[in-house]
N, C-alpha and C. Protein backbone atom coordinates (compact mmCIF):
# COMPACT_ATOMS: atom_id res chain seq x y z
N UNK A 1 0.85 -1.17 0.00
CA UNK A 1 0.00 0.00 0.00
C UNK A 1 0.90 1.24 0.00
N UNK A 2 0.90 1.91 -1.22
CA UNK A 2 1.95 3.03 -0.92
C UNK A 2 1.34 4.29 -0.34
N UNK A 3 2.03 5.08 0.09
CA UNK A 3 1.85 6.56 0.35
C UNK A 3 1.21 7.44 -0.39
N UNK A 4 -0.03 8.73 -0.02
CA UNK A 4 -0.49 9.23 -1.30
C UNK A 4 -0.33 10.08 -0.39
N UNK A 5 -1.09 11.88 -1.53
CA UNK A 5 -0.89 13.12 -0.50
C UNK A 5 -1.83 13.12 0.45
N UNK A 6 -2.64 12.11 0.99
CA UNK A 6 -3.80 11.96 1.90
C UNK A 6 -3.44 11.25 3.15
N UNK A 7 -2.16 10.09 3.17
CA UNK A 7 -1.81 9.18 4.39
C UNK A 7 -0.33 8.91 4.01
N UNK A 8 0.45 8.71 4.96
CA UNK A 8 1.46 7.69 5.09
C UNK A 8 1.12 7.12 6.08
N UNK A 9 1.83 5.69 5.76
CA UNK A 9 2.30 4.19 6.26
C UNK A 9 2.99 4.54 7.42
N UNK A 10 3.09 4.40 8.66
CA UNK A 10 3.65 4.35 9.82
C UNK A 10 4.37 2.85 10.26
N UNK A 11 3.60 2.54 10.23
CA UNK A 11 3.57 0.75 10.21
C UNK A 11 2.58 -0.20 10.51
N UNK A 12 2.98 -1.66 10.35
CA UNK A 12 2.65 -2.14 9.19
C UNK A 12 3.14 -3.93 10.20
N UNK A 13 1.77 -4.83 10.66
CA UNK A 13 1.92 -5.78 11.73
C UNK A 13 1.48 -6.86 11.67
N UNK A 14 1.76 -8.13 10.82
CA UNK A 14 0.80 -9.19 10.78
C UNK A 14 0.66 -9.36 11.79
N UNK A 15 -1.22 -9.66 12.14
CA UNK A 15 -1.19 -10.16 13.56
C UNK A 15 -2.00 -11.68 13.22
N UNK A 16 -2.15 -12.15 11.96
CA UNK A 16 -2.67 -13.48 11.68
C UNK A 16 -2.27 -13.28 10.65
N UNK A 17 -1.94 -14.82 10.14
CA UNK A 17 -1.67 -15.18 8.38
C UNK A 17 -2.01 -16.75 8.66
N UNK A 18 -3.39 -17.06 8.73
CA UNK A 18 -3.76 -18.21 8.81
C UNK A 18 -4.71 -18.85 7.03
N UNK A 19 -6.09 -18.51 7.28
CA UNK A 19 -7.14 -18.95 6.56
C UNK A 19 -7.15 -17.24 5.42
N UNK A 20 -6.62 -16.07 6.23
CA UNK A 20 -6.40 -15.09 5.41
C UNK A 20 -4.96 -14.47 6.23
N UNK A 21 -5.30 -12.80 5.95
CA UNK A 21 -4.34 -12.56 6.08
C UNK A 21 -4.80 -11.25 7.35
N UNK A 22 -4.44 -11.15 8.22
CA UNK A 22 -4.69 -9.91 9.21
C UNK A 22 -3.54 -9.18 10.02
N UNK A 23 -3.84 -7.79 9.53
CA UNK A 23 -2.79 -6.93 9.55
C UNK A 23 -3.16 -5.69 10.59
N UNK A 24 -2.60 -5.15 11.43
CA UNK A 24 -2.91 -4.09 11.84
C UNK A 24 -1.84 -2.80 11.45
N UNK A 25 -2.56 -1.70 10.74
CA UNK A 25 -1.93 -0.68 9.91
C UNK A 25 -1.78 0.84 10.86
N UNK A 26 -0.85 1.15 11.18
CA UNK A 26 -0.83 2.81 11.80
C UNK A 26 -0.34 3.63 10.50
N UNK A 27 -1.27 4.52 10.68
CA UNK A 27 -1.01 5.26 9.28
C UNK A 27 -1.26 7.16 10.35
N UNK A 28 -0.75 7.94 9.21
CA UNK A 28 -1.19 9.44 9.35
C UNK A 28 -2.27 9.89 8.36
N UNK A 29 -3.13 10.36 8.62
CA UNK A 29 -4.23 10.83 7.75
C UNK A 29 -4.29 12.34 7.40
N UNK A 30 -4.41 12.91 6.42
CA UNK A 30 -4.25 14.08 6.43
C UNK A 30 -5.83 14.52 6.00
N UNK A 31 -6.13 15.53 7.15
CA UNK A 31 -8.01 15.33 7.37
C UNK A 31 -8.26 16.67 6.15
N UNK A 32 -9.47 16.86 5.94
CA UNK A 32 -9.64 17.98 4.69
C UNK A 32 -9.84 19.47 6.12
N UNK A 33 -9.61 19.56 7.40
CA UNK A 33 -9.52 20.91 7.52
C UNK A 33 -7.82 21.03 7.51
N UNK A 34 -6.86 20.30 6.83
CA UNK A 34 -5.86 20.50 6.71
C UNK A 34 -4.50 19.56 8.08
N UNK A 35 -5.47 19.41 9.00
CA UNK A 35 -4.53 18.74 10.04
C UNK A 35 -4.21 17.34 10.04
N UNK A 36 -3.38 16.84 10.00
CA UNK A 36 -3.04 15.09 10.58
C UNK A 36 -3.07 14.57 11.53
N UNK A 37 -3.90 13.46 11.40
CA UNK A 37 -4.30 12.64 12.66
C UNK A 37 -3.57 11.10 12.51
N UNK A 38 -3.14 10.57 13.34
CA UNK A 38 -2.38 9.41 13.58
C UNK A 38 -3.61 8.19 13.52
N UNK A 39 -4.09 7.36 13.09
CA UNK A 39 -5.27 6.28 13.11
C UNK A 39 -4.26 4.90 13.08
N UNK A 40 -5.19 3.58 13.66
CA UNK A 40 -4.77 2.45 14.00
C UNK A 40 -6.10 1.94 13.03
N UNK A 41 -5.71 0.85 12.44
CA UNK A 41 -7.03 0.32 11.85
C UNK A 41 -6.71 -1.58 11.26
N UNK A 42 -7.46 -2.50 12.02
CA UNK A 42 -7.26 -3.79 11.56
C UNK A 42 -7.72 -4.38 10.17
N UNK A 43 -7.10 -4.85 8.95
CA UNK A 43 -7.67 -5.21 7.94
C UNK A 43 -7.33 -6.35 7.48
N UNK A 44 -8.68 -7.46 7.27
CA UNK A 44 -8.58 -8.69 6.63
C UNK A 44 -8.42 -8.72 5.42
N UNK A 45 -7.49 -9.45 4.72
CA UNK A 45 -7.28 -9.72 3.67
C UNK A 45 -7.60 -11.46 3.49
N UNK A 46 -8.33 -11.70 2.89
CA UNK A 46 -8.50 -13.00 2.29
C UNK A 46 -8.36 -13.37 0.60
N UNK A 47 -8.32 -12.31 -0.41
CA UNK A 47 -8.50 -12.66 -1.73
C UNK A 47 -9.54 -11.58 -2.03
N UNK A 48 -9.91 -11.78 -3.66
CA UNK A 48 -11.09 -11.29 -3.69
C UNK A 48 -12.14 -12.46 -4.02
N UNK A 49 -13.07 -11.76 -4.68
CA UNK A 49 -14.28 -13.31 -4.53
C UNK A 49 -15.56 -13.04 -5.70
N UNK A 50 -16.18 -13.79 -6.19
CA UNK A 50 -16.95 -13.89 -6.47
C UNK A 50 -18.47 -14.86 -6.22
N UNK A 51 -19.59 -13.75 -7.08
CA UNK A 51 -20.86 -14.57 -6.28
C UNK A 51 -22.22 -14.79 -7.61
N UNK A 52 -23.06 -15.40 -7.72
CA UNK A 52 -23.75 -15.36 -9.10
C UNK A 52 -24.98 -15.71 -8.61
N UNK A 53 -26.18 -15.49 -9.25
CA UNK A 53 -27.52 -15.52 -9.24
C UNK A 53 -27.78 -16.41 -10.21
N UNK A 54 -28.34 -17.51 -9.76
CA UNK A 54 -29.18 -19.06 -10.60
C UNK A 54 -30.18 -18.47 -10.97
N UNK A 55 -30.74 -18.26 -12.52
CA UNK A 55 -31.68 -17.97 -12.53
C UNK A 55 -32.85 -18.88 -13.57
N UNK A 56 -33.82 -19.43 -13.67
CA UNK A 56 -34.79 -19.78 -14.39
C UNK A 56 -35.85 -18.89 -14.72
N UNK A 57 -35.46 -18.11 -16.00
CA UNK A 57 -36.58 -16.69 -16.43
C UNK A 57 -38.03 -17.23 -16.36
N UNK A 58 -38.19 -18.81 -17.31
CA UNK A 58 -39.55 -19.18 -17.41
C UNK A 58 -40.40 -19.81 -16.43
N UNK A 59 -39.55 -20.56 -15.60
CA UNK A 59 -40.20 -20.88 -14.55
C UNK A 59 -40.16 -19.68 -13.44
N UNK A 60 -39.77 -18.57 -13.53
CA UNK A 60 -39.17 -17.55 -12.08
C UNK A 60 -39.05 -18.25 -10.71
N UNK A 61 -37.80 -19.19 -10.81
CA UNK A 61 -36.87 -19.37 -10.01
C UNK A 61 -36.04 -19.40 -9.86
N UNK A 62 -34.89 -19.47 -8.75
CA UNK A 62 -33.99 -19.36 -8.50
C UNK A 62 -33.09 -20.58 -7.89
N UNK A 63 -31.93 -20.76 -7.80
CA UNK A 63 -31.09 -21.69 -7.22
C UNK A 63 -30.37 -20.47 -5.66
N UNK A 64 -30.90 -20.98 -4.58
CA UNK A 64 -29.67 -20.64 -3.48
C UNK A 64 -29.27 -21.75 -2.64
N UNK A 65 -27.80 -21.39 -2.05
CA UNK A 65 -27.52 -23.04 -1.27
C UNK A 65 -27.88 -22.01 0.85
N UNK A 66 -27.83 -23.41 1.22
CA UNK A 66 -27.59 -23.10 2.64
C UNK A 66 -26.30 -23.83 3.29
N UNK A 67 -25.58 -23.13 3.72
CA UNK A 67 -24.43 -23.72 4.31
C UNK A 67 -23.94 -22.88 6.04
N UNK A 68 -23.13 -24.23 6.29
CA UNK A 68 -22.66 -23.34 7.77
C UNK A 68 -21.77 -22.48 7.73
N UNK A 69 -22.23 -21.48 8.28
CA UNK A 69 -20.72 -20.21 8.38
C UNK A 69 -21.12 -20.16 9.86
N UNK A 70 -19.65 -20.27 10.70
CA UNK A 70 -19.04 -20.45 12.02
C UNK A 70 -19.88 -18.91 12.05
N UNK A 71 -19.20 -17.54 11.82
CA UNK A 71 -19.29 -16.22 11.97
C UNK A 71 -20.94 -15.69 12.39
N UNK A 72 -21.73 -16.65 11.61
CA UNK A 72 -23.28 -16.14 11.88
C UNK A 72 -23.93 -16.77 12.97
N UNK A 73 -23.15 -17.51 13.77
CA UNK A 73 -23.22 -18.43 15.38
C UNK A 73 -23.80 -17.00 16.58
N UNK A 74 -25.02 -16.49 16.85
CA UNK A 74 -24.55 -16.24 17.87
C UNK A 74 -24.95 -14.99 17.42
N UNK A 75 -25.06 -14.20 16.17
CA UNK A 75 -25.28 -12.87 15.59
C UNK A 75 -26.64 -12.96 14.87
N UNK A 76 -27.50 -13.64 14.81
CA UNK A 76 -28.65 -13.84 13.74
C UNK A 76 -28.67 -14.92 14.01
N UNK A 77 -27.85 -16.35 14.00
CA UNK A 77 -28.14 -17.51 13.44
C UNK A 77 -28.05 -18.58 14.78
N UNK A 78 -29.47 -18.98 15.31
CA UNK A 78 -28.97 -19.68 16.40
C UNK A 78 -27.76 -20.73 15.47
N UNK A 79 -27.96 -21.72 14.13
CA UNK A 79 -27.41 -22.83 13.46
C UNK A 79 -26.68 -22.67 13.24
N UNK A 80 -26.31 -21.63 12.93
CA UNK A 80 -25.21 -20.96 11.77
C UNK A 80 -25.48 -21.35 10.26
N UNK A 81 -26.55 -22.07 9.75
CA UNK A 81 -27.06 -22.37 8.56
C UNK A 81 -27.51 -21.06 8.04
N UNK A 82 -26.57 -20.86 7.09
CA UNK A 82 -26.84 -19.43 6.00
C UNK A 82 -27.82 -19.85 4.60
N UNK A 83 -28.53 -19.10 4.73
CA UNK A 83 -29.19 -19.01 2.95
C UNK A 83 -28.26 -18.01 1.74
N UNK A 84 -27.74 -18.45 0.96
CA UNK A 84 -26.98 -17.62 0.31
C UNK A 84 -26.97 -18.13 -1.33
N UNK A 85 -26.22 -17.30 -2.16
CA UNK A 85 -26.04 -17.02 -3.74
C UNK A 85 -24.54 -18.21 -3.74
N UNK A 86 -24.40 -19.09 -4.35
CA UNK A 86 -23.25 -20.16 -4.69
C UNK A 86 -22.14 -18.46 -4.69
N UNK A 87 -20.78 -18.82 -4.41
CA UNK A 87 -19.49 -17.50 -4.02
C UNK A 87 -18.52 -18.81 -3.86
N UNK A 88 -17.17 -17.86 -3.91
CA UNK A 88 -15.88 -18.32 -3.70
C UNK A 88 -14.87 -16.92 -3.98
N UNK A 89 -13.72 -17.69 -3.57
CA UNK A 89 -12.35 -16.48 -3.49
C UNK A 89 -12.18 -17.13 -5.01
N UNK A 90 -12.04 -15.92 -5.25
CA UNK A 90 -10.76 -16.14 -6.79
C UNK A 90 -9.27 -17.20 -6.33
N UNK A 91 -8.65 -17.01 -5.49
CA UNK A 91 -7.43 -17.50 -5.51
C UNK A 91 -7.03 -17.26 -6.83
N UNK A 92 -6.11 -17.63 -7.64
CA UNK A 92 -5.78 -16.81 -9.05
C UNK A 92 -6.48 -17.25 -10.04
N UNK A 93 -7.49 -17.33 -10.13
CA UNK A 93 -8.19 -17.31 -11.78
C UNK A 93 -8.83 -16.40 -11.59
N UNK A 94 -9.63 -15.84 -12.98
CA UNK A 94 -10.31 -15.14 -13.60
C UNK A 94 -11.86 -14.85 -12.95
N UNK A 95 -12.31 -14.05 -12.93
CA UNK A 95 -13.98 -14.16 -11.80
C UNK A 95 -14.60 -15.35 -12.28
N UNK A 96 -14.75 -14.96 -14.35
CA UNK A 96 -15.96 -15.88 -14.60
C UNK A 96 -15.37 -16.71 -14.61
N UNK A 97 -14.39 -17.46 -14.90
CA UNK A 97 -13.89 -19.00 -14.48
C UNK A 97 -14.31 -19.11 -13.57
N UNK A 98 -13.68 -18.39 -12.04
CA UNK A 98 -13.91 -19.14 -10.78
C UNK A 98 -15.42 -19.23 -10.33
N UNK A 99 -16.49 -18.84 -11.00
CA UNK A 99 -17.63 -18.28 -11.09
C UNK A 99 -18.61 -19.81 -11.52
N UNK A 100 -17.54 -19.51 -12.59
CA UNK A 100 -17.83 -21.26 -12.78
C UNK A 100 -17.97 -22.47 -12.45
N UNK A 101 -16.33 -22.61 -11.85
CA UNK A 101 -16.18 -23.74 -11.49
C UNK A 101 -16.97 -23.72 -9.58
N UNK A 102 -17.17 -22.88 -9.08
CA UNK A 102 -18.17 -22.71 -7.62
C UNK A 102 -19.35 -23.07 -7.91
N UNK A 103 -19.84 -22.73 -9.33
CA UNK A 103 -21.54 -23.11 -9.33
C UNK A 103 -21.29 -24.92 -9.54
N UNK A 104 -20.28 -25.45 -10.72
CA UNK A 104 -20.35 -26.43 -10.16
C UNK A 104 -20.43 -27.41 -9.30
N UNK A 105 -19.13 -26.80 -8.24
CA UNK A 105 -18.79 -27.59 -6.85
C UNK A 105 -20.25 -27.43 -6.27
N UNK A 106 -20.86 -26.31 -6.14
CA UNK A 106 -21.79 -26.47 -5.14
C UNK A 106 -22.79 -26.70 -5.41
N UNK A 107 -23.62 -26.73 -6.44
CA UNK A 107 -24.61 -27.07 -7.29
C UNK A 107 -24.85 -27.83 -8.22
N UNK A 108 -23.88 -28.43 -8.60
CA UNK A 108 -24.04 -29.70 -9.56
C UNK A 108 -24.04 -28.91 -11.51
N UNK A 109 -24.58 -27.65 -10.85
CA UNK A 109 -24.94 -27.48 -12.92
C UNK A 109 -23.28 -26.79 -13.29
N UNK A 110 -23.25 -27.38 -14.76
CA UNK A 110 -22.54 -26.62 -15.64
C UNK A 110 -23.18 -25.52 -16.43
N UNK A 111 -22.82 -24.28 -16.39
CA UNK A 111 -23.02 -23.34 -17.32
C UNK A 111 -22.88 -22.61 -18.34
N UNK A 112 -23.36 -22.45 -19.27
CA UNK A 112 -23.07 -21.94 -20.42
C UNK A 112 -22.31 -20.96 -20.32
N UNK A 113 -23.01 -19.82 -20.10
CA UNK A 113 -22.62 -18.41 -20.05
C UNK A 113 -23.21 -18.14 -18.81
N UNK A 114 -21.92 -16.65 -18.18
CA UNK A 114 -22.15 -16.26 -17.20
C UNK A 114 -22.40 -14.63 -17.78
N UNK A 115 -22.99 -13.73 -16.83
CA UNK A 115 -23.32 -12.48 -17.18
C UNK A 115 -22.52 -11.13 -15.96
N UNK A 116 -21.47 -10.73 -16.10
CA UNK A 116 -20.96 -9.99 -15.37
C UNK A 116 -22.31 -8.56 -15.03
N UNK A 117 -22.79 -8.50 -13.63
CA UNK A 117 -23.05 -7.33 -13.40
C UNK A 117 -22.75 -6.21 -13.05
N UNK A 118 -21.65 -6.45 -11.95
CA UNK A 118 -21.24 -5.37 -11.40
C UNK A 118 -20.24 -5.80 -9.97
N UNK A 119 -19.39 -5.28 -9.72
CA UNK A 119 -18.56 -5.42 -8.48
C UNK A 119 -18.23 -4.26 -7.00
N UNK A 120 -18.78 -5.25 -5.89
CA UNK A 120 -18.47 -4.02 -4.62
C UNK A 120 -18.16 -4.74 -3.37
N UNK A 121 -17.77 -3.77 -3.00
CA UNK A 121 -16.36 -3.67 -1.75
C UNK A 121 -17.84 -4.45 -0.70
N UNK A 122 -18.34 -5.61 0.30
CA UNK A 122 -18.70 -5.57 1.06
C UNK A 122 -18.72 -4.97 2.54
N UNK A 123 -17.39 -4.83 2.89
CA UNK A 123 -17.52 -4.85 4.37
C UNK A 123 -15.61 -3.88 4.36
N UNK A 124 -16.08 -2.53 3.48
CA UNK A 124 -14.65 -2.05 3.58
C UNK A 124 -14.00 -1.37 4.36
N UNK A 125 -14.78 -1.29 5.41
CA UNK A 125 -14.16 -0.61 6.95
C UNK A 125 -13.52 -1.31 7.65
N UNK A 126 -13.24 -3.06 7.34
CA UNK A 126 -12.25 -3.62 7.73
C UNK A 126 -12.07 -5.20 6.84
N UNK A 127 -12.55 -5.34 5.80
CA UNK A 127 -12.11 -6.26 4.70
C UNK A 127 -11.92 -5.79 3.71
N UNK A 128 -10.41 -6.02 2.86
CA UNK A 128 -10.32 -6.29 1.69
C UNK A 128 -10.69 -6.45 0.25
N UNK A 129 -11.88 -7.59 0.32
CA UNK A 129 -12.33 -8.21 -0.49
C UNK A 129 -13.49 -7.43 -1.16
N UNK A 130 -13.07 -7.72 -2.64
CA UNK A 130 -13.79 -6.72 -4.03
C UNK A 130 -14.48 -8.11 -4.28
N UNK A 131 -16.18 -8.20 -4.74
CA UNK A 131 -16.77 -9.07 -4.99
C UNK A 131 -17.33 -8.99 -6.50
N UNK A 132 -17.16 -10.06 -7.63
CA UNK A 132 -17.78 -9.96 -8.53
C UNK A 132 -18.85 -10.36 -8.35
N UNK A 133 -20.02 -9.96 -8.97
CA UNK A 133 -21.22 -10.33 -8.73
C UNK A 133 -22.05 -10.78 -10.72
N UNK A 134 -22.43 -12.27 -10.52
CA UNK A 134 -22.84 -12.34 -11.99
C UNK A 134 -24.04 -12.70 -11.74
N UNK A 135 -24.68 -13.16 -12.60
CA UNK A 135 -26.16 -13.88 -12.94
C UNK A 135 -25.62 -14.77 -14.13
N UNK A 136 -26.71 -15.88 -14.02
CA UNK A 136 -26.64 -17.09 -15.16
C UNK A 136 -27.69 -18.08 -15.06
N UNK A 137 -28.23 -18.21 -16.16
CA UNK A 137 -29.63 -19.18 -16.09
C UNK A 137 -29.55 -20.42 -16.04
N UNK A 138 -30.11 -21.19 -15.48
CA UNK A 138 -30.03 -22.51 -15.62
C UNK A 138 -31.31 -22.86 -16.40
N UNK A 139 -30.83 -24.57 -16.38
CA UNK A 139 -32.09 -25.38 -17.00
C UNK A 139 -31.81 -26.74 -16.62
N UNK A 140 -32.30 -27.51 -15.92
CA UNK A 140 -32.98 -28.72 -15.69
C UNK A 140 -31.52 -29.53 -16.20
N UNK A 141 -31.20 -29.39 -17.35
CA UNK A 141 -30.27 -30.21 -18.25
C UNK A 141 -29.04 -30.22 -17.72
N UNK A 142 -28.59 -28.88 -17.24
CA UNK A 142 -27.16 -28.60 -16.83
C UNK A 142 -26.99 -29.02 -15.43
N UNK A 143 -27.15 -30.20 -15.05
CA UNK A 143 -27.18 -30.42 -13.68
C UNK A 143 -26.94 -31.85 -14.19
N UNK A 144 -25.03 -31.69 -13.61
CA UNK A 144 -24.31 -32.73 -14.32
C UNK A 144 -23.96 -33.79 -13.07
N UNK A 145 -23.91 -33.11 -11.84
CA UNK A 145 -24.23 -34.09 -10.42
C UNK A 145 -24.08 -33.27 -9.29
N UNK A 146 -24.14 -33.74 -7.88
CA UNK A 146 -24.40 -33.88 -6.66
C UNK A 146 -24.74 -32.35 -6.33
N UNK A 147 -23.10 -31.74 -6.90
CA UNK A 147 -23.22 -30.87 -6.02
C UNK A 147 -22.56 -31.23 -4.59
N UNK A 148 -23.05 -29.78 -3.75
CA UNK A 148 -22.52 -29.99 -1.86
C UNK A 148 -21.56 -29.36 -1.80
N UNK A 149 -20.61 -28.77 -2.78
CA UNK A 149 -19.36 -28.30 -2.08
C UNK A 149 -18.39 -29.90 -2.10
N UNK A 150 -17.10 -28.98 -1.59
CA UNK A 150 -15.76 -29.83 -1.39
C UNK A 150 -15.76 -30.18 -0.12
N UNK A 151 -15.68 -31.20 0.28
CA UNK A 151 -15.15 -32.15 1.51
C UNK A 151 -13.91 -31.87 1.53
N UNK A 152 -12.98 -31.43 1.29
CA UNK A 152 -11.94 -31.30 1.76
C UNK A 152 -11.73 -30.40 2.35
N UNK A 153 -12.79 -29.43 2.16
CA UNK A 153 -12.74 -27.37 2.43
C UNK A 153 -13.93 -27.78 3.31
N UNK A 154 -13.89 -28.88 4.07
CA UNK A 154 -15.33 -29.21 4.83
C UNK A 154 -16.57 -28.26 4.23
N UNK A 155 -17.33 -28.15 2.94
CA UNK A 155 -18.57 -27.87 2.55
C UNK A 155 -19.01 -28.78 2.59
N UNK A 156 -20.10 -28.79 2.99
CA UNK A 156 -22.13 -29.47 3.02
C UNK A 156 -22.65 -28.43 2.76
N UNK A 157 -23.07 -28.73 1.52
CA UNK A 157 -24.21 -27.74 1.10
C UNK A 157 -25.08 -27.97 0.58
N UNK A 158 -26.15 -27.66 0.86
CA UNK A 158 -27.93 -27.97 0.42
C UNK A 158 -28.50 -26.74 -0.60
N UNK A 159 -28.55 -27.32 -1.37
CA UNK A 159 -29.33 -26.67 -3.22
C UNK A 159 -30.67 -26.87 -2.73
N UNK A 160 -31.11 -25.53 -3.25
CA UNK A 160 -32.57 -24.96 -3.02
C UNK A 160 -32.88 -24.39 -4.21
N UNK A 161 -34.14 -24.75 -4.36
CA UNK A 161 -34.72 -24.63 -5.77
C UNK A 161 -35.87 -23.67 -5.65
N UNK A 162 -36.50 -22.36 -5.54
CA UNK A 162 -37.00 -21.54 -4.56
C UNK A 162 -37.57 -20.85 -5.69
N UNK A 163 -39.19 -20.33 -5.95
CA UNK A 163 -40.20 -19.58 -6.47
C UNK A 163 -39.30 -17.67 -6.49
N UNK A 164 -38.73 -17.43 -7.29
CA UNK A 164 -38.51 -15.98 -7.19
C UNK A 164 -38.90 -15.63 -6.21
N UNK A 165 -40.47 -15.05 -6.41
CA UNK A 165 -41.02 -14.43 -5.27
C UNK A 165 -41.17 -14.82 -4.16
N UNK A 166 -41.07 -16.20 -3.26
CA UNK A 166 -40.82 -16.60 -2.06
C UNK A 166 -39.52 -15.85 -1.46
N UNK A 167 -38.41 -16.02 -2.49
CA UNK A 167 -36.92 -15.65 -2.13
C UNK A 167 -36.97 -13.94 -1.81
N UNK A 168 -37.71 -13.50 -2.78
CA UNK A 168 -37.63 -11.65 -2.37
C UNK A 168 -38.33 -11.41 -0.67
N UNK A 169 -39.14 -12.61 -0.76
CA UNK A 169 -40.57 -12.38 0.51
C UNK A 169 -39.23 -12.78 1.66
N UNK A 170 -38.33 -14.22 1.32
CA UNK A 170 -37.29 -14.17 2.69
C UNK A 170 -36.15 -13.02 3.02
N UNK A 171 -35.67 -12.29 2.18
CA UNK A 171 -35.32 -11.36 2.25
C UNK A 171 -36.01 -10.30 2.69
N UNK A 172 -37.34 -9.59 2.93
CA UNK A 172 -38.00 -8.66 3.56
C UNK A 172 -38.66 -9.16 4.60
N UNK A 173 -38.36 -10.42 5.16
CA UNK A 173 -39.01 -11.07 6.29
C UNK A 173 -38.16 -11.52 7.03
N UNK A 174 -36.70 -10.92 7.03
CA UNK A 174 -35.63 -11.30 7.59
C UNK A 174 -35.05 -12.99 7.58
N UNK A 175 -35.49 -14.31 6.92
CA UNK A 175 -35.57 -15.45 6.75
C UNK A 175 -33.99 -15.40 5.81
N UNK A 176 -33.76 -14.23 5.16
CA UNK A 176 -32.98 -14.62 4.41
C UNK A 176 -31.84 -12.99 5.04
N UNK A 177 -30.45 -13.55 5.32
CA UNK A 177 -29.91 -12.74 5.90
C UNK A 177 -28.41 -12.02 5.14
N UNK A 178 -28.09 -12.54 4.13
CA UNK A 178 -26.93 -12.71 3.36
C UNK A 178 -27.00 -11.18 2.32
N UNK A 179 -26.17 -10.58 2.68
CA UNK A 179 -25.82 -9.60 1.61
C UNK A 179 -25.81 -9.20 0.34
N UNK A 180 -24.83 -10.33 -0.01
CA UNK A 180 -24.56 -10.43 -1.97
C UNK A 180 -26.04 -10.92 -2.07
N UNK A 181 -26.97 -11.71 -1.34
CA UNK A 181 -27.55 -12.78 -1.99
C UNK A 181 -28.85 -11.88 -2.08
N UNK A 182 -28.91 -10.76 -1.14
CA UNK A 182 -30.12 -9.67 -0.90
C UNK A 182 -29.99 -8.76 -2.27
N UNK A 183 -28.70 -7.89 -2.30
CA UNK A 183 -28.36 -7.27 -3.55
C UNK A 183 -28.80 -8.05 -5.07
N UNK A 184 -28.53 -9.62 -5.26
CA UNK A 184 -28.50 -9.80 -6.01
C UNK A 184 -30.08 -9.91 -6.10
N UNK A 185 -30.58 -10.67 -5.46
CA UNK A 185 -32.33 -10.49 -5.81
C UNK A 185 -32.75 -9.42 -6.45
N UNK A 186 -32.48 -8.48 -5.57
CA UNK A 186 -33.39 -7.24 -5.91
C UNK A 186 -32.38 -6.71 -7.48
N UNK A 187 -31.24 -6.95 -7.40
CA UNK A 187 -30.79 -6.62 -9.28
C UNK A 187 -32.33 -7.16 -10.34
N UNK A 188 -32.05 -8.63 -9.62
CA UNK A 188 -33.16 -9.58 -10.37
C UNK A 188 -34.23 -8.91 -10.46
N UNK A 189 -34.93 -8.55 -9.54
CA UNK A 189 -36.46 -8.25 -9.60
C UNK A 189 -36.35 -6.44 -10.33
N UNK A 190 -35.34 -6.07 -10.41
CA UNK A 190 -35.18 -4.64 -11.32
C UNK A 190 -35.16 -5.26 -12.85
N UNK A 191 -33.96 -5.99 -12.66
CA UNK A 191 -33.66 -6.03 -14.61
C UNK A 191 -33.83 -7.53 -15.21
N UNK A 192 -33.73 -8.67 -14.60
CA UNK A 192 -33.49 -10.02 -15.09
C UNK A 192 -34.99 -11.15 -15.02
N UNK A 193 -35.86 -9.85 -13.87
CA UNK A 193 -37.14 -10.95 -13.84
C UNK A 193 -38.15 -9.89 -12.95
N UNK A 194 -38.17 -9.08 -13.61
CA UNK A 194 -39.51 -7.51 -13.36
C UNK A 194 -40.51 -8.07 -13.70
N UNK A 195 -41.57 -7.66 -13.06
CA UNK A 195 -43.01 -7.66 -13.13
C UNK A 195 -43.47 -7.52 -14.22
């Protein structure tokens, strides 16, 4: 991270390099009434990532999985069972590759084509991670097996096959709690499957 006319780098502290990467940064800020202030600030780095919307135009449904995330224990989730949009880290490929090969692992379908929408920072007051966000239709056919995720990356994951409009109704009924997977609906119900 270099120096601009707005901050320098003070220093600079891994305090984890496990599953990502966590750093704590002292920097100088130079504020707009002209003065500098000294700030401490912790930031996860994990990769960046991508996330995609299953979509069936003619039937108006959707594909989402549910899986455990440790993090939602305790904050929302007595289970920790998340409802969410199929995602993964890039690690080094390309979005729509890795875009790809995630809808497989976790869903069983192969896809034709993917549709880039748009990309944003989730949680940038203390993560890293830039998210691509796509859409891509399925059909009945492209569902080449199981699915679940990787056992080795301990995934269990459960494919849900869900009425559009049920999925917008769990999202405004709090049932559905996931970010990308809220954003991406409502893209849907604007441009990919409007009234």
């Amino acid at each position: 991270m270099p120096d601009t006319p707005r901050f320098r780098i003070q220093q600079v502290e891994t305090l984890s390099a496990d599953w990502g990467l966590l750093k704590k940064t002292t920097f100088d800020y130079l504020r707009r009434d002209g003065s500098w202030q000294r700030q401490t600030r912790e930031t996860y780095d994990r990769g960046n990532g991508a996330t995609i919307l299953l979509y069936d135009r003619d039937r108006r449904t959707v594909l989402l999985i549910r899986q455990f995330r440790l993090p939602t224990l305790g904050n929302g989730l007595d289970d920790g069972l998340l409802v969410e949009t199929p995602a993964g880290l890039l690690d080094a490929a390309a979005p729509e590759a890795r875009i790809k090969a995630e809808v497989e692992e976790e869903t069983g379908y192969r896809l034709d084509n993917v549709q880039h929408l748009f990309d944003a920072f989730m949680s940038p007051g203390s993560v890293t991670e830039l998210l691509h966000f796509f859409a891509g239709e399925y059909r009945a056919d492209q569902r080449i097996a199981d699915g679940g995720g990787l056992h080795e990356e301990g995934e269990d994951i459960e494919l849900l096959e869900l009425p559009f409009d049920e999925a917008l109704a769990m999202a405004r009924d709090g049932r559905l709690l996931d970010g990308k997977t809220i954003m991406l609906l409502q893209y849907a119900a604007l441009y990919l499957l409007p009234r």
